[in-house]
N, C-alpha and C. Protein backbone atom coordinates (compact mmCIF):
# COMPACT_ATOMS: atom_id res chain seq x y z
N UNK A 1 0.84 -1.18 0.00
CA UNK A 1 0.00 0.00 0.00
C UNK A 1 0.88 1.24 0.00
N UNK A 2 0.45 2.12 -0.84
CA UNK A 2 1.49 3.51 -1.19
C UNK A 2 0.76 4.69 0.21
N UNK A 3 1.83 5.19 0.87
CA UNK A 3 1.32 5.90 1.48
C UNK A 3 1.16 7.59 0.83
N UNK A 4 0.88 8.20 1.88
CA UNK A 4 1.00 10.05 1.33
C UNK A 4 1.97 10.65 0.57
N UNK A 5 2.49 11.16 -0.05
CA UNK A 5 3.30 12.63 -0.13
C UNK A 5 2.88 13.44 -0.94
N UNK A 6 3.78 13.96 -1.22
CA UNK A 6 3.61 15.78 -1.05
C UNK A 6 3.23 15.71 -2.98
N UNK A 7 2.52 16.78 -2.90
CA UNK A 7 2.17 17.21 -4.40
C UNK A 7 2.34 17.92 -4.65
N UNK A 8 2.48 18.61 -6.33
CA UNK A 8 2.64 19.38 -7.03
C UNK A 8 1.55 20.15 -7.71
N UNK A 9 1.06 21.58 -7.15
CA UNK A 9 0.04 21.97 -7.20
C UNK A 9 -0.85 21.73 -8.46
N UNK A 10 0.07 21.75 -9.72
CA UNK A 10 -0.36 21.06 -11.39
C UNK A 10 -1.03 19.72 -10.91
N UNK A 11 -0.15 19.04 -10.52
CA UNK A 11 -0.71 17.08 -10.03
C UNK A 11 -2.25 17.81 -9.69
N UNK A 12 -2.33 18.24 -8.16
CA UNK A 12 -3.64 18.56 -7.90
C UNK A 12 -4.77 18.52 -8.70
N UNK A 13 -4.47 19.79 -9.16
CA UNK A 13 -5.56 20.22 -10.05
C UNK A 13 -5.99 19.08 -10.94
N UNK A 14 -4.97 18.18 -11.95
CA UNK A 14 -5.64 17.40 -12.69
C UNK A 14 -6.20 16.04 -11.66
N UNK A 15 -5.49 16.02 -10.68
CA UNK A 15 -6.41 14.78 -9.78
C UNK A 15 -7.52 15.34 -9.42
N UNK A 16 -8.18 16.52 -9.41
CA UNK A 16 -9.71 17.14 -9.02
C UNK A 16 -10.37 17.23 -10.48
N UNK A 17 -9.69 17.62 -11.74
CA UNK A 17 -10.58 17.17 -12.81
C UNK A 17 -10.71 15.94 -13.15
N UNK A 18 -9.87 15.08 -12.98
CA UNK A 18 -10.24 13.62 -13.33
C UNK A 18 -11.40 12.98 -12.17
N UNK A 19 -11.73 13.73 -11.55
CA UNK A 19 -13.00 13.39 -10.37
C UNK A 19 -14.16 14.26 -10.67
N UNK A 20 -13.77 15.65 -11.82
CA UNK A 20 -15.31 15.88 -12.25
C UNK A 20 -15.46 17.53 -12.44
N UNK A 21 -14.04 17.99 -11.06
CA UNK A 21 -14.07 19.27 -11.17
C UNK A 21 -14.06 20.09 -12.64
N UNK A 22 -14.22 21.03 -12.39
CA UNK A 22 -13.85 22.43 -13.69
C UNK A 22 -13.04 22.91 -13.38
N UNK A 23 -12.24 23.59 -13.73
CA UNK A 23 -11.64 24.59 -13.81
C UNK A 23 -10.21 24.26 -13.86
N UNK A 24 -9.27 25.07 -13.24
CA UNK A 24 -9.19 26.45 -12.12
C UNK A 24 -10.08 27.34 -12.87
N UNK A 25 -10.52 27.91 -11.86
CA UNK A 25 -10.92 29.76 -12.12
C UNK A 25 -10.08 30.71 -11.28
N UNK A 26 -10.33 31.99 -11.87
CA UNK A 26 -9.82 32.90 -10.95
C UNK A 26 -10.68 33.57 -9.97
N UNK A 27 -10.13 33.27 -9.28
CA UNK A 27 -11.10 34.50 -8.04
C UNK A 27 -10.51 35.05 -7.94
N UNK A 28 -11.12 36.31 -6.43
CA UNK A 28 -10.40 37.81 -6.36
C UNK A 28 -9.00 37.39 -5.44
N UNK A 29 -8.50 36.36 -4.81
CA UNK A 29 -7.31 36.11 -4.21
C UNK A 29 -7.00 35.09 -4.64
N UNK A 30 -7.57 33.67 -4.79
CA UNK A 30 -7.00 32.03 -4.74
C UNK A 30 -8.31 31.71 -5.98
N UNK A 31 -7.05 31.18 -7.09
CA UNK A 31 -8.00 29.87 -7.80
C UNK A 31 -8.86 29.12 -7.16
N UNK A 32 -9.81 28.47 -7.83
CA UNK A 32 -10.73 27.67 -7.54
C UNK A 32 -11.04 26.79 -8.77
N UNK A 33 -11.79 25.65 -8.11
CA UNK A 33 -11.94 24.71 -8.88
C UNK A 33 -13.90 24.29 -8.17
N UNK A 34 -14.87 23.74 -9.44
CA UNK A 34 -16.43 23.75 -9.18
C UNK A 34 -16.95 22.60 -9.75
N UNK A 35 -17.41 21.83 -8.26
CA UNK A 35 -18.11 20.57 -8.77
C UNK A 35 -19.67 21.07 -8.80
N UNK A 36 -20.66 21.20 -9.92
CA UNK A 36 -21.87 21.43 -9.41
C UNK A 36 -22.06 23.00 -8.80
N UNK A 37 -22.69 23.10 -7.56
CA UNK A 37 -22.57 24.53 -7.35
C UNK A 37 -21.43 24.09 -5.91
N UNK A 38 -20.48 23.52 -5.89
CA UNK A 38 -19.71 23.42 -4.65
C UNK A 38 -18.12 23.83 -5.35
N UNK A 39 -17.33 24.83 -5.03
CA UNK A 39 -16.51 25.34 -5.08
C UNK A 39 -15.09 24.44 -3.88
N UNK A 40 -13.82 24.52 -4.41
CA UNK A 40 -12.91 23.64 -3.66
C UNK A 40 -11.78 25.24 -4.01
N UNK A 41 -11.31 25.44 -3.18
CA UNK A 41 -10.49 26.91 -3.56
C UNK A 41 -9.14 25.92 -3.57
N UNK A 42 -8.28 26.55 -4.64
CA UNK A 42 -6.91 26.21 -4.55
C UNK A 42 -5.87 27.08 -4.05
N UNK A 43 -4.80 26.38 -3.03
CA UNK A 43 -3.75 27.51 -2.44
C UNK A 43 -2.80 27.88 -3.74
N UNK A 44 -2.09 28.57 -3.07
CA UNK A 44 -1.32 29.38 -4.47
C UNK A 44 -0.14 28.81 -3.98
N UNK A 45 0.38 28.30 -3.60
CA UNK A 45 2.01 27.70 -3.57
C UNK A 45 1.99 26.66 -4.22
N UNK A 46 3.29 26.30 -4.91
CA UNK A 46 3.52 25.37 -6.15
C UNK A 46 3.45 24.27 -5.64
N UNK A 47 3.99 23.82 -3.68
CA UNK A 47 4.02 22.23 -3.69
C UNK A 47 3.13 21.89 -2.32
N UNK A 48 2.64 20.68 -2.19
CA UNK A 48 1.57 20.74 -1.30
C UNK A 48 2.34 19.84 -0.40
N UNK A 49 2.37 20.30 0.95
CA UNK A 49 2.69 19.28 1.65
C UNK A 49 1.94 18.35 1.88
N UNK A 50 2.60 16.83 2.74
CA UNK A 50 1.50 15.86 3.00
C UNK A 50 0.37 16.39 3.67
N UNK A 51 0.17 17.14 5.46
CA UNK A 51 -0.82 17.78 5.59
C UNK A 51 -1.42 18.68 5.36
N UNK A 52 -0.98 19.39 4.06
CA UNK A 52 -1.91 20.45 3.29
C UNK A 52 -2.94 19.06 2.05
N UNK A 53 -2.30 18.64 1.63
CA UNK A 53 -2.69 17.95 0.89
C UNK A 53 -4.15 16.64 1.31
N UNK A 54 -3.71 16.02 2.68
CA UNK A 54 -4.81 15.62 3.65
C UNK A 54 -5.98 16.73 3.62
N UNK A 55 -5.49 18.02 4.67
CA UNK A 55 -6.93 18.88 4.60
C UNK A 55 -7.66 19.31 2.91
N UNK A 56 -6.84 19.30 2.10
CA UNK A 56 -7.77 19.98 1.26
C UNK A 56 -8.91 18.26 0.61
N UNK A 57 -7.99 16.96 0.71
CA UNK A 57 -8.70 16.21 0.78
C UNK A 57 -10.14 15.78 0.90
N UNK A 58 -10.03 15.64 2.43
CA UNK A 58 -11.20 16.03 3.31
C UNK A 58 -11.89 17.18 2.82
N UNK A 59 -11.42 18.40 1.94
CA UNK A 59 -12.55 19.11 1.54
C UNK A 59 -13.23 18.59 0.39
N UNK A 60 -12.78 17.78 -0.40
CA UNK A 60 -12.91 17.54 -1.47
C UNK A 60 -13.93 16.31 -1.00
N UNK A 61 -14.23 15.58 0.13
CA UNK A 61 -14.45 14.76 0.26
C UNK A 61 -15.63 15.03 0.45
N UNK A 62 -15.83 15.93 1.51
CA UNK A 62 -17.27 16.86 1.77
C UNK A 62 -17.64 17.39 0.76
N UNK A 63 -17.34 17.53 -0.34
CA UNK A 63 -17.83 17.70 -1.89
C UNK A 63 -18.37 17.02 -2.65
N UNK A 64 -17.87 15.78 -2.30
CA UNK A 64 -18.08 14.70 -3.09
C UNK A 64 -19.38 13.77 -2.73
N UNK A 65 -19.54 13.91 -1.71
CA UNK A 65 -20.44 12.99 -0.04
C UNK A 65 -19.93 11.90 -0.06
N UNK A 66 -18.45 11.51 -0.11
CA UNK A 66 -17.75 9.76 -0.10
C UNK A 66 -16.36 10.65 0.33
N UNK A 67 -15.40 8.93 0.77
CA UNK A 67 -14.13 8.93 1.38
C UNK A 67 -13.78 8.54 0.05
N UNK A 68 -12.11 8.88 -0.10
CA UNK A 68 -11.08 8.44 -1.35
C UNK A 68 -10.02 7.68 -0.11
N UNK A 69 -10.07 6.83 -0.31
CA UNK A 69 -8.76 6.12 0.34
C UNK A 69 -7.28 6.69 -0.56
N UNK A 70 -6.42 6.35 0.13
CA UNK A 70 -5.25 6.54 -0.35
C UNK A 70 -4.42 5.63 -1.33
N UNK A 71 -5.17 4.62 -1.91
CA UNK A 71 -4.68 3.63 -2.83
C UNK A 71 -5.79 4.41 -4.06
N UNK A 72 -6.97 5.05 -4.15
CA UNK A 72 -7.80 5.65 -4.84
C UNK A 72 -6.97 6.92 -5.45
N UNK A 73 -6.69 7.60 -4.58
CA UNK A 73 -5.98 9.10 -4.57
C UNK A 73 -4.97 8.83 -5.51
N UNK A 74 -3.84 7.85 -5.22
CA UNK A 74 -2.37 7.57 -5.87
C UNK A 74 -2.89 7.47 -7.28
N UNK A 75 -4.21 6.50 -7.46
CA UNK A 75 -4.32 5.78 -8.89
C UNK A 75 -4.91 7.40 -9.40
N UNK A 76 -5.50 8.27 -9.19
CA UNK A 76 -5.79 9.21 -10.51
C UNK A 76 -4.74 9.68 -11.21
């Protein structure tokens, strides 16, 4: 089983469109990305640590109404 690390804010983004998101957009401070009418904001630094990368997770998760395990996450 592959555990966490750290991402590359590009990686991100296409692991949230290959799950459905749009975008990035711009907003008035931080990109964003829109499933439906539910918005996932993206940070602006290029690399995500493991626990930046956990919390925005979990947001994504509450977006979604399901868990992504971490063997799910690796494969997008």
């Amino acid at each position: 089983m592959a555990g966490w690390h750290p991402l590359k804010k590009r990686e991100f983004v296409r692991k949230l469109r290959a799950l459905g998101f749009a975008g990035p957009h711009r907003g008035a401070r931080q990109e964003f990305l829109v499933l439906g009418l539910r918005r996932q904001t993206i940070p602006s630094n290029a690399d995500y640590s493991v626990p930046q990368v956990k919390m925005l997770l979990r947001q994504v998760e509450t977006i979604l109404g399901r868990k992504k395990s971490v063997d799910e996450w690796n494969a997008l």
